[in-house]
C-alpha atoms as a PDB file:
ATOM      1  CA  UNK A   1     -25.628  15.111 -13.187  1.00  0.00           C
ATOM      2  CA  UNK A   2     -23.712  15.744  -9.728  1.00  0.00           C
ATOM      3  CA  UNK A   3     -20.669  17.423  -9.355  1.00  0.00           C
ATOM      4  CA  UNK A   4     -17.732  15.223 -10.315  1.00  0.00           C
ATOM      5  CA  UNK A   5     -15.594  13.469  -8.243  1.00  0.00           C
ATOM      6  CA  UNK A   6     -12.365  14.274  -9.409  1.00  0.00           C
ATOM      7  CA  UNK A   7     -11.772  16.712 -12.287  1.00  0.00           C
ATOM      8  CA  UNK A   8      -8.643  17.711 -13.834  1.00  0.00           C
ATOM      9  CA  UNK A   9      -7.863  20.764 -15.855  1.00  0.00           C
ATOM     10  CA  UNK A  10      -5.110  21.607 -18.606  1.00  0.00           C
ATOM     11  CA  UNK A  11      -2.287  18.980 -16.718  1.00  0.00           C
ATOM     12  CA  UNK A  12       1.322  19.763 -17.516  1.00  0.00           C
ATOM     13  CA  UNK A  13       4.570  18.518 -17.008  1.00  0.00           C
ATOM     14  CA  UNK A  14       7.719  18.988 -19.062  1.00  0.00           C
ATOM     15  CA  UNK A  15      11.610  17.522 -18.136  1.00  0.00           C
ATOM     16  CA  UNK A  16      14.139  18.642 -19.818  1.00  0.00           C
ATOM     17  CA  UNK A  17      12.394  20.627 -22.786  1.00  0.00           C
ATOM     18  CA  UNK A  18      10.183  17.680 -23.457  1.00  0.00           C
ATOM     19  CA  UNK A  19       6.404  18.068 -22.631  1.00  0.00           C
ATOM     20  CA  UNK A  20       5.489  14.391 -21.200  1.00  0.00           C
ATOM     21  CA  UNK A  21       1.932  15.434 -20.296  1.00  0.00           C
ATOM     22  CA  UNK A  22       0.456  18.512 -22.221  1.00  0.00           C
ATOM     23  CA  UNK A  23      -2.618  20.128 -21.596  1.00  0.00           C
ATOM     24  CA  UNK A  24      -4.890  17.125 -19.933  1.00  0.00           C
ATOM     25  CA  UNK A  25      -8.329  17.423 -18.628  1.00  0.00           C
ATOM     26  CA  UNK A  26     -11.026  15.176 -17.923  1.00  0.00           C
ATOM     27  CA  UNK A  27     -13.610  14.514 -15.096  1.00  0.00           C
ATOM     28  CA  UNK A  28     -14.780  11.145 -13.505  1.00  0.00           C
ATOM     29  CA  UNK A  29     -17.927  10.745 -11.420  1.00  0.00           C
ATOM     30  CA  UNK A  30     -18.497   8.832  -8.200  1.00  0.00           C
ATOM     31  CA  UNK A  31     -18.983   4.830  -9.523  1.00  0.00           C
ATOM     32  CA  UNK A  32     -17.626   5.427 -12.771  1.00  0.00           C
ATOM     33  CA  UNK A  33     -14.661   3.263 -14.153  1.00  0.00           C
ATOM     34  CA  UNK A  34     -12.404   5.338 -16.662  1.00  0.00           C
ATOM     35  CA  UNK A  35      -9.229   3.349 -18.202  1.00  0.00           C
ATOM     36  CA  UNK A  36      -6.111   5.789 -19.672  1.00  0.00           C
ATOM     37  CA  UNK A  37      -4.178   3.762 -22.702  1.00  0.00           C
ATOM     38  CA  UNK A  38      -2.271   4.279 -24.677  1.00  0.00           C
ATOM     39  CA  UNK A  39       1.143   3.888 -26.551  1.00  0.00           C
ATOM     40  CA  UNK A  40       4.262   3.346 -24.072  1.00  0.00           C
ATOM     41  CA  UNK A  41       6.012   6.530 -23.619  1.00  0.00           C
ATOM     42  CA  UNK A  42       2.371   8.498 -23.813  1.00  0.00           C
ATOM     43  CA  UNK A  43       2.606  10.245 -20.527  1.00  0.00           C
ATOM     44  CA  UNK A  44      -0.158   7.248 -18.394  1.00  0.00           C
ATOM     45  CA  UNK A  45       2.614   6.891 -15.104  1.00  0.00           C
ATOM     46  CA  UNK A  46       3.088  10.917 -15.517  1.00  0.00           C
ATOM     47  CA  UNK A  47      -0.255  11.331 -15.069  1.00  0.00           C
ATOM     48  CA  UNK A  48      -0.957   8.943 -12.725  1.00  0.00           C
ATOM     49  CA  UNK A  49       1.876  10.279 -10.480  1.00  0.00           C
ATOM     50  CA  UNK A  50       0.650  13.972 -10.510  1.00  0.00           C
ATOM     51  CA  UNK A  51      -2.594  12.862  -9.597  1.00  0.00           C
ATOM     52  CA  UNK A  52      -1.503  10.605  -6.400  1.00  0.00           C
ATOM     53  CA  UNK A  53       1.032  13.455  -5.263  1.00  0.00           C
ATOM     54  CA  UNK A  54       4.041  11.599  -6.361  1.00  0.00           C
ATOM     55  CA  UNK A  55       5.372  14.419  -9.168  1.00  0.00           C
ATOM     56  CA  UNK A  56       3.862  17.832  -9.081  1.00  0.00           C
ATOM     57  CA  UNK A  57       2.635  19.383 -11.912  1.00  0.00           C
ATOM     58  CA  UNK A  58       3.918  22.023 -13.973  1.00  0.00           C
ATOM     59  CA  UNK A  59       0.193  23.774 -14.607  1.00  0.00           C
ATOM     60  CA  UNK A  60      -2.937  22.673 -14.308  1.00  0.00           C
ATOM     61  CA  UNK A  61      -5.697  21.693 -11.668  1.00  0.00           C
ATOM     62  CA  UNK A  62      -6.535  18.743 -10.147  1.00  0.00           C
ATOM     63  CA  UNK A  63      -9.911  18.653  -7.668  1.00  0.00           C
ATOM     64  CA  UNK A  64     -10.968  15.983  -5.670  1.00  0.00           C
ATOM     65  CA  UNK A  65     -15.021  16.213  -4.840  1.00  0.00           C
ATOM     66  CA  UNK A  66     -14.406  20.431  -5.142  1.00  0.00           C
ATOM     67  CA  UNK A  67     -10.907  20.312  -2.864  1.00  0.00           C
ATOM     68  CA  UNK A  68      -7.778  21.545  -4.579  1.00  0.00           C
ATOM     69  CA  UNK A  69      -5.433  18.902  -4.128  1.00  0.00           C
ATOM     70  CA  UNK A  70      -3.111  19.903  -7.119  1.00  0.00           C
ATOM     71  CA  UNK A  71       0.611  19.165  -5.965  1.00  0.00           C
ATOM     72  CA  UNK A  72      -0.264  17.494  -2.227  1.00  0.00           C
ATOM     73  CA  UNK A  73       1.827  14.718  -0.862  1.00  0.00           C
ATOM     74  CA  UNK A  74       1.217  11.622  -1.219  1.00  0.00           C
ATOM     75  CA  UNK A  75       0.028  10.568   2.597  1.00  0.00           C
ATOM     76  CA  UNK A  76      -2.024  13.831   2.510  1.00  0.00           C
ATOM     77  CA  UNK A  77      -3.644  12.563  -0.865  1.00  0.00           C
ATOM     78  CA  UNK A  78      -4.184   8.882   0.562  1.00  0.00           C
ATOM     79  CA  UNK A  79      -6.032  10.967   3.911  1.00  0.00           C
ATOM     80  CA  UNK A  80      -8.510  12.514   1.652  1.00  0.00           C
ATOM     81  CA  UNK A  81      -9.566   9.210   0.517  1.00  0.00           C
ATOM     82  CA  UNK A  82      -7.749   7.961  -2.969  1.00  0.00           C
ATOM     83  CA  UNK A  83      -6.319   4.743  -3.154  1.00  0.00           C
ATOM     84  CA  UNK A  84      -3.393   3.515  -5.236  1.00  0.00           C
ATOM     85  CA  UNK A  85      -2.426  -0.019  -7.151  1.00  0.00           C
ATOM     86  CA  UNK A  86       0.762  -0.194  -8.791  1.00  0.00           C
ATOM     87  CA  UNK A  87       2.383  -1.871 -11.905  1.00  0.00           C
ATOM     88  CA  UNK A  88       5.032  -3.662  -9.577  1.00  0.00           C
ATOM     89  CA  UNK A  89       2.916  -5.044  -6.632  1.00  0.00           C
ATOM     90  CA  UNK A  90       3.540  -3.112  -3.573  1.00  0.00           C
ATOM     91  CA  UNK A  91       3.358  -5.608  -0.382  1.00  0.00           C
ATOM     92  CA  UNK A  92       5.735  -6.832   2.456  1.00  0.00           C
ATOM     93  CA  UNK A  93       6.503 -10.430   1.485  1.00  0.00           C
ATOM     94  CA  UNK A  94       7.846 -10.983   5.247  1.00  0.00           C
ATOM     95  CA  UNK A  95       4.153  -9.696   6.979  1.00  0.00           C
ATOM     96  CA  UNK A  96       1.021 -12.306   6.631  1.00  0.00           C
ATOM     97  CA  UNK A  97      -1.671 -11.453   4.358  1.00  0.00           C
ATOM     98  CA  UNK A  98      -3.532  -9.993   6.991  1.00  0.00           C
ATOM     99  CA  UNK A  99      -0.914  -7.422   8.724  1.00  0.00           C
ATOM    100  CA  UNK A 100      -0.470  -6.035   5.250  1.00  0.00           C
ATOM    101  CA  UNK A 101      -4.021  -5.133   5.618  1.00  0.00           C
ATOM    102  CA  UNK A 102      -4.020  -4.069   8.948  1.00  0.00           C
ATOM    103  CA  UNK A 103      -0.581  -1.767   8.015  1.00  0.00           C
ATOM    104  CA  UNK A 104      -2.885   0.077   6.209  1.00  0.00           C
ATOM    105  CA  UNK A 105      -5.662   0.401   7.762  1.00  0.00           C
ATOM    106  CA  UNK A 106      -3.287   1.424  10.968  1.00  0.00           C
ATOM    107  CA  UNK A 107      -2.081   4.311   8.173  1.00  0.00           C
ATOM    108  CA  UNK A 108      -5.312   5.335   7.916  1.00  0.00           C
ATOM    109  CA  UNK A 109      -7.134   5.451  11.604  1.00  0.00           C
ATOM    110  CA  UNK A 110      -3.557   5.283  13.965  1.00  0.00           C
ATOM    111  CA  UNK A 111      -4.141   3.758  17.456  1.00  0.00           C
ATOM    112  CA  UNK A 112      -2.708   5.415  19.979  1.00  0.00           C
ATOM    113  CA  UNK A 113      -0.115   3.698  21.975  1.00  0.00           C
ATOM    114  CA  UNK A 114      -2.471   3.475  25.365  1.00  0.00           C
ATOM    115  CA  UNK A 115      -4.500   1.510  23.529  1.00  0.00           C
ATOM    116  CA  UNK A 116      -1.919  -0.911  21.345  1.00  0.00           C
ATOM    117  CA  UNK A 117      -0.730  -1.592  25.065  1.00  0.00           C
ATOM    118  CA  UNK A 118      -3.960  -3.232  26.483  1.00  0.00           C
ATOM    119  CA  UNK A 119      -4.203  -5.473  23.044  1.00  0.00           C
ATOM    120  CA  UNK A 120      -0.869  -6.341  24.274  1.00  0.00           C
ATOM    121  CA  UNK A 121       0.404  -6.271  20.261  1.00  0.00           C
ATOM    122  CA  UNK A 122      -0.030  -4.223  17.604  1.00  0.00           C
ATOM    123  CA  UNK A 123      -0.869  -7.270  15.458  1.00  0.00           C
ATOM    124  CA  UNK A 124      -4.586  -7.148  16.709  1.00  0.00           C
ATOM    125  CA  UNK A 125      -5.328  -3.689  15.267  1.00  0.00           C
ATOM    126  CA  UNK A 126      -8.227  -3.849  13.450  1.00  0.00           C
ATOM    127  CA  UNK A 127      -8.056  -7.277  13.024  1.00  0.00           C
ATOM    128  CA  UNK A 128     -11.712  -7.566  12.162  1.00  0.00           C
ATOM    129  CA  UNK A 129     -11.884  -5.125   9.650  1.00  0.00           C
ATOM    130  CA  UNK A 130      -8.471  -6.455   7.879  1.00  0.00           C
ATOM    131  CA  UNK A 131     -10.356  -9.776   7.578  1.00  0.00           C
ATOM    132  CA  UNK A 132     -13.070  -8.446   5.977  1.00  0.00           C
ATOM    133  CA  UNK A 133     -11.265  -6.525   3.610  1.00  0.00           C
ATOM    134  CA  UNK A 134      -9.509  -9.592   2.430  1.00  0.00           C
ATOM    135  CA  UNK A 135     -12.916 -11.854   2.154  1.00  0.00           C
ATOM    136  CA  UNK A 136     -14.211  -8.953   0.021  1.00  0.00           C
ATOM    137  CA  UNK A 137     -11.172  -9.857  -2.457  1.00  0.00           C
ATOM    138  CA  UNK A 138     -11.387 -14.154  -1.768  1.00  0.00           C
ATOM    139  CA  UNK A 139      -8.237 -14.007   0.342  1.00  0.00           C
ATOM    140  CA  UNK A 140      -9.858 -14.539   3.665  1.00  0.00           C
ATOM    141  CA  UNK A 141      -8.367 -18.519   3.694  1.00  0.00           C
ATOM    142  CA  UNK A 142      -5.010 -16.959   3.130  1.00  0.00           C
ATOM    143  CA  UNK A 143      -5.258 -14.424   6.271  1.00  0.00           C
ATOM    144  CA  UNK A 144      -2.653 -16.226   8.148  1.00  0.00           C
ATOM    145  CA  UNK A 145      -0.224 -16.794   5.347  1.00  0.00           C
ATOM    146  CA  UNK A 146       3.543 -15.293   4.622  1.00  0.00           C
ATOM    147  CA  UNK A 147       2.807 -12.605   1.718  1.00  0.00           C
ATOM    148  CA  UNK A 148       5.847 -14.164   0.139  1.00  0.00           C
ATOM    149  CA  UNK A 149       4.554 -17.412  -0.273  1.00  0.00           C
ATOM    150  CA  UNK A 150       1.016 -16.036  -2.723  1.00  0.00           C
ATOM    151  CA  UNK A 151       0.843 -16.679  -6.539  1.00  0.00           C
ATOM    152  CA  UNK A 152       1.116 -13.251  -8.221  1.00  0.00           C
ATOM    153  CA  UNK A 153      -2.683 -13.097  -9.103  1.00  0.00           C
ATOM    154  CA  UNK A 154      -3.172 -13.236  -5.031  1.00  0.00           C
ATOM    155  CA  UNK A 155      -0.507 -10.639  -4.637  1.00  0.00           C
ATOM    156  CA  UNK A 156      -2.470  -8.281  -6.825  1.00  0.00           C
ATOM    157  CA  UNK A 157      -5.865  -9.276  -5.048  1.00  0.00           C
ATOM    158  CA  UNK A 158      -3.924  -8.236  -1.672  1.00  0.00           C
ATOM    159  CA  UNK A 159      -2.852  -4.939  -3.268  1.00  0.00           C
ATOM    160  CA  UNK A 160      -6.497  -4.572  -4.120  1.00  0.00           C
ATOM    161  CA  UNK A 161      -7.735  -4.749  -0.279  1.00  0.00           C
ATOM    162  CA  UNK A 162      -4.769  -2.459   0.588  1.00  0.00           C
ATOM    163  CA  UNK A 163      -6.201  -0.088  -1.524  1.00  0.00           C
ATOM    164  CA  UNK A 164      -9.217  -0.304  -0.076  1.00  0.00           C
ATOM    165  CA  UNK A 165      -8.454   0.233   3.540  1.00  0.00           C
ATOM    166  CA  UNK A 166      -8.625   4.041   3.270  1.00  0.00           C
ATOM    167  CA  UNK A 167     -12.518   3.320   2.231  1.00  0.00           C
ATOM    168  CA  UNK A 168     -11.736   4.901  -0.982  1.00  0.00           C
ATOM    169  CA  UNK A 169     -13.756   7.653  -2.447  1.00  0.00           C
ATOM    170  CA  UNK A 170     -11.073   7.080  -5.815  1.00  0.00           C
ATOM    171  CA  UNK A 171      -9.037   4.101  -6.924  1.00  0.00           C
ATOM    172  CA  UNK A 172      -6.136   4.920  -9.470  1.00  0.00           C
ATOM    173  CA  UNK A 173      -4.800   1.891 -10.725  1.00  0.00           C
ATOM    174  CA  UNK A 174      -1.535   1.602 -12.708  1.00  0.00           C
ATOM    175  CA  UNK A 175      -1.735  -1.158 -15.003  1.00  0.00           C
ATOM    176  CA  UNK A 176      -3.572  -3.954 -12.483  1.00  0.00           C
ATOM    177  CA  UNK A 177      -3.561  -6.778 -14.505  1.00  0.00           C
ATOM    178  CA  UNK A 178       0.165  -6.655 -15.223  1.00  0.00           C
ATOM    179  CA  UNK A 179       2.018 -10.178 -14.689  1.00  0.00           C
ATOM    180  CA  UNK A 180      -1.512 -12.012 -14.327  1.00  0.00           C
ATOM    181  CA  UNK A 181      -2.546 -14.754 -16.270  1.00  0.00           C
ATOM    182  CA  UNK A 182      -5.382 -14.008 -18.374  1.00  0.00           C
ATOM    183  CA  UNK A 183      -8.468 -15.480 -16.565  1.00  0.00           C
ATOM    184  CA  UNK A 184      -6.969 -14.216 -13.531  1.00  0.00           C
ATOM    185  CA  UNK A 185      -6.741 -10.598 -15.633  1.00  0.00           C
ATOM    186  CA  UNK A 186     -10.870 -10.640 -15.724  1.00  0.00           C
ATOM    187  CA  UNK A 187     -11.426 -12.072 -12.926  1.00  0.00           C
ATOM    188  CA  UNK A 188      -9.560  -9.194 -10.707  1.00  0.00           C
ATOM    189  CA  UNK A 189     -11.166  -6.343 -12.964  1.00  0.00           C
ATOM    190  CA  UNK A 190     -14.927  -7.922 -12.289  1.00  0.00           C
ATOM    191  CA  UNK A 191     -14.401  -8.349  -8.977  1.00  0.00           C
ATOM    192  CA  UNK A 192     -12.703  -4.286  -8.872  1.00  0.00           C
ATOM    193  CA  UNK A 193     -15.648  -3.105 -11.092  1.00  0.00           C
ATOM    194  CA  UNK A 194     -18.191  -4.979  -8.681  1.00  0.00           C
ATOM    195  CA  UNK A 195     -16.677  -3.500  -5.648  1.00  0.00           C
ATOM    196  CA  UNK A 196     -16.402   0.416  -7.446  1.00  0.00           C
ATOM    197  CA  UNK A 197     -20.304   0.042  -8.551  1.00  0.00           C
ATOM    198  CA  UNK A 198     -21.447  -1.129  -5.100  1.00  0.00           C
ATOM    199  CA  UNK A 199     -19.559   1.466  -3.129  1.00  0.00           C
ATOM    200  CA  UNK A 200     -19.816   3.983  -5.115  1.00  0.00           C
ATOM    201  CA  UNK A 201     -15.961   4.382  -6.081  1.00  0.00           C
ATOM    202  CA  UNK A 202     -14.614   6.266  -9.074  1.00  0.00           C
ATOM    203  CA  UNK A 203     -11.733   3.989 -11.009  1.00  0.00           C
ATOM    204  CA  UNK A 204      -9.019   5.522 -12.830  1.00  0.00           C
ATOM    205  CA  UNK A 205      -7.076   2.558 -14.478  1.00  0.00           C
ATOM    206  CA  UNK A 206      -4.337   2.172 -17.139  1.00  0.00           C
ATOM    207  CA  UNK A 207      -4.172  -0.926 -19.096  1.00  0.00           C
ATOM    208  CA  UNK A 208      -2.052  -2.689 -22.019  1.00  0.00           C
ATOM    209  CA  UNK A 209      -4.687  -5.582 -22.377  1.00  0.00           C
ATOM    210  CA  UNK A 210      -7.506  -4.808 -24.429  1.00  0.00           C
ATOM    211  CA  UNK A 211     -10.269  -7.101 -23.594  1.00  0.00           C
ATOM    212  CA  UNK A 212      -9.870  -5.957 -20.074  1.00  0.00           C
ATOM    213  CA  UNK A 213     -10.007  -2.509 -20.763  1.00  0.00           C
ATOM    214  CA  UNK A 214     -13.360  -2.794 -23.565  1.00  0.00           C
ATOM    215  CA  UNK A 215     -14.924  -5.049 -21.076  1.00  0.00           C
ATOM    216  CA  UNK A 216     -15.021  -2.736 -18.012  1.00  0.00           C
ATOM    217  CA  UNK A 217     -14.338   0.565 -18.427  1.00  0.00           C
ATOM    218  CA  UNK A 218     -17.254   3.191 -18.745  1.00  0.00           C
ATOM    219  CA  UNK A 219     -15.590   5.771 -20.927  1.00  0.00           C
ATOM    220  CA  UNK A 220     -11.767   5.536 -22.546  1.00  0.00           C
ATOM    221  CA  UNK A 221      -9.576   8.549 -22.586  1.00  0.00           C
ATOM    222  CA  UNK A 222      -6.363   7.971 -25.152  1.00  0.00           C
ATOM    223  CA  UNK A 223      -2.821   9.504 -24.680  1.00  0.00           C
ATOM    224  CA  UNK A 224      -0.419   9.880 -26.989  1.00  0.00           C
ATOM    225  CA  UNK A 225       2.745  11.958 -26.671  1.00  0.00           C
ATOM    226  CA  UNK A 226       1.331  13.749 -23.884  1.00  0.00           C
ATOM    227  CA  UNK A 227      -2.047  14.609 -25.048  1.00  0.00           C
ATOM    228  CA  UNK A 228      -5.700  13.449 -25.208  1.00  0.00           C
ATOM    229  CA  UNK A 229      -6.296  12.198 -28.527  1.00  0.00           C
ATOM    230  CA  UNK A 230      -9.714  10.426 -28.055  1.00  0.00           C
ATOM    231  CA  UNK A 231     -11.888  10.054 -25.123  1.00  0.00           C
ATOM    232  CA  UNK A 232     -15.729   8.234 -25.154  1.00  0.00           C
ATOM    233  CA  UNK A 233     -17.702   5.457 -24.851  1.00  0.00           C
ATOM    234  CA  UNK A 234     -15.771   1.823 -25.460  1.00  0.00           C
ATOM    235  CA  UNK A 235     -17.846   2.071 -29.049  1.00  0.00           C
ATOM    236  CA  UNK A 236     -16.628   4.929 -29.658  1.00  0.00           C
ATOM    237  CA  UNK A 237     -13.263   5.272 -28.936  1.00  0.00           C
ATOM    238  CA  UNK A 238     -12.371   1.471 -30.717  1.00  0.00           C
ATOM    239  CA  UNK A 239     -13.683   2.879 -34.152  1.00  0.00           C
ATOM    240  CA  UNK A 240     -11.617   6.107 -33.952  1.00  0.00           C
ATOM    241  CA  UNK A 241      -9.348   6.147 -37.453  1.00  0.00           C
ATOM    242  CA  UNK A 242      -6.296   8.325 -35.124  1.00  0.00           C
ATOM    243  CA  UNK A 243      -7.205   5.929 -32.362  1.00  0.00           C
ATOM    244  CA  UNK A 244      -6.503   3.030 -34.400  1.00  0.00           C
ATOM    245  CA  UNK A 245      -3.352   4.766 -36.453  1.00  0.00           C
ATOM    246  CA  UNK A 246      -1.398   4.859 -33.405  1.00  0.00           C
ATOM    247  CA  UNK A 247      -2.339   2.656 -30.447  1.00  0.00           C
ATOM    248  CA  UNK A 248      -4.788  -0.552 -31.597  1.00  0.00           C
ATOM    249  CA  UNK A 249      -3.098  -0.933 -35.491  1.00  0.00           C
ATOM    250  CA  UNK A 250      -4.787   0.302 -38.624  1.00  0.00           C
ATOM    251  CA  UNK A 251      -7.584  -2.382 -39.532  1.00  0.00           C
ATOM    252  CA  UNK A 252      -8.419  -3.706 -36.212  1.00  0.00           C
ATOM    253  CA  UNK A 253     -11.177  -3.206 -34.169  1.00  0.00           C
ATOM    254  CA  UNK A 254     -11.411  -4.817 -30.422  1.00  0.00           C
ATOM    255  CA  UNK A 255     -14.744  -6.873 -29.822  1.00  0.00           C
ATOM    256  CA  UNK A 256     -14.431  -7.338 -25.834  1.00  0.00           C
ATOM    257  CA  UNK A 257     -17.933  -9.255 -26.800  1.00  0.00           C
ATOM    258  CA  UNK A 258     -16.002 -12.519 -28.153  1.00  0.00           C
ATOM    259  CA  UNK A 259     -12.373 -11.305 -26.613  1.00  0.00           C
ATOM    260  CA  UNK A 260     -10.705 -11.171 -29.979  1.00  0.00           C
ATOM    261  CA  UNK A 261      -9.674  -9.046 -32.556  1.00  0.00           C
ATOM    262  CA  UNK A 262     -11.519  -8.843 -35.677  1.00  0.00           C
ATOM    263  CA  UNK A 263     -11.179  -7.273 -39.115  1.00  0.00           C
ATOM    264  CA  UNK A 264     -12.877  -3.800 -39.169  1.00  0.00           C
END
């Protein structure tokens, strides 16, 4: 097996007295999709926020493809190539579709001022490859549009190509589904595991909806008060008897399969 992509050892961070993430580690490979669940109040957002730069950790290592990136800011994180959803979906309602893109992408490769001047505005910066970002996600009818005027499950498809303007090497994705009606829930999470698979792209996601996260993720990793509980296959993980005590209920088993719950 190659090296991982991202690999995380022995994670900490404590406020006030009170350990909200104790002693995680795990590793993801390139392609892979890996969900995080668990109970509110686990320690999912803590982690997620050491990872993208946001909070730095108290101990531990985090590596991205070998590089230490353990307590980098944010922008510095985004430049080594990780991309970020969030629970709340993070756009500019005033720009159109397409300069949210091309906001990002701008972040990512800056044109200098010389050459903004000869395209006369900076609203035809990488124009083309905004556009192609959004037909990737089905928004390239809705280039031209105010932000502000998409249905949430659009919004969250936008967020999705703004993520992917850095040409990701990792996705971390807070809860993507959140707000979203349910066929729009699988519908965004096959067309983000189609995209990982095809480029290559390791996905980090949290989730509160079962059936989205036994559908698509590759391996499950379970937090609770802090610390990793469980972590395996979707098989796996759904049968554990802790597992099941305190995240899925006692007597319940999730059958992605048939999206329902069934008796164990």
């Amino acid at each position: 097996m190659s090296p991982p992509l991202l690999q995380v050892e022995g994670l900490a961070k404590s406020y006030a007295g009170v350990q909200a993430v104790r002693g995680v580690g795990f590793t993801l490979q390139a392609g892979e999709i890996l969900a995080l669940i668990g109970p509110n109040g686990a320690g999912k957002s803590t982690c997620f926020n050491m990872l993208n730069g946001q909070i730095r950790p108290d101990g531990g290592r985090i590596r991205l493809m070998g590089l230490d990136t353990t307590g980098l800011a944010p922008r510095r994180v985004w430049r080594l190539g990780v991309g970020r959803t969030f629970q709340i979906a993070a756009t500019f309602a005033s720009m159109t579709v397409r300069e949210n893109v091309q906001t990002a992408l701008l972040s990512h490769r800056p044109i200098s001022t010389t050459s903004l001047a000869g395209f006369g505005f900076a609203g035809r910066a990488h124009r083309g490859e905004a556009d192609a970002l959004l037909d990737l996600v089905g928004l390239g009818d809705a280039a031209g549009r105010a932000c502000g005027e998409l249905a949430y499950g659009d919004v969250k498809r936008l967020e999705l190509s703004i993520a992917l303007a850095n040409d990701p090497k990792l996705l971390l994705m807070d809860e993507p589904t959140a707000g979203m009606a349910p066929k729009e829930r699988v519908e965004l999470m096959r067309l983000t595991a189609t995209i990982a698979r095809e480029r290559r792209i390791g996905v980090l996601f949290t989730e509160h909806d079962m059936d989205v996260v036994f559908e698509h993720a590759d391996r499950i990793m379970v937090l609770n008060r802090g610390a990793l509980i469980a972590e395996g296959p979707p098989d796996t993980v759904r049968r554990d008897p802790q597992v099941r005590a305190v995240y899925l209920g006692d007597g319940l088993v999730y059958d992605a399969r048939h999206r329902e719950e069934v008796t164990a």
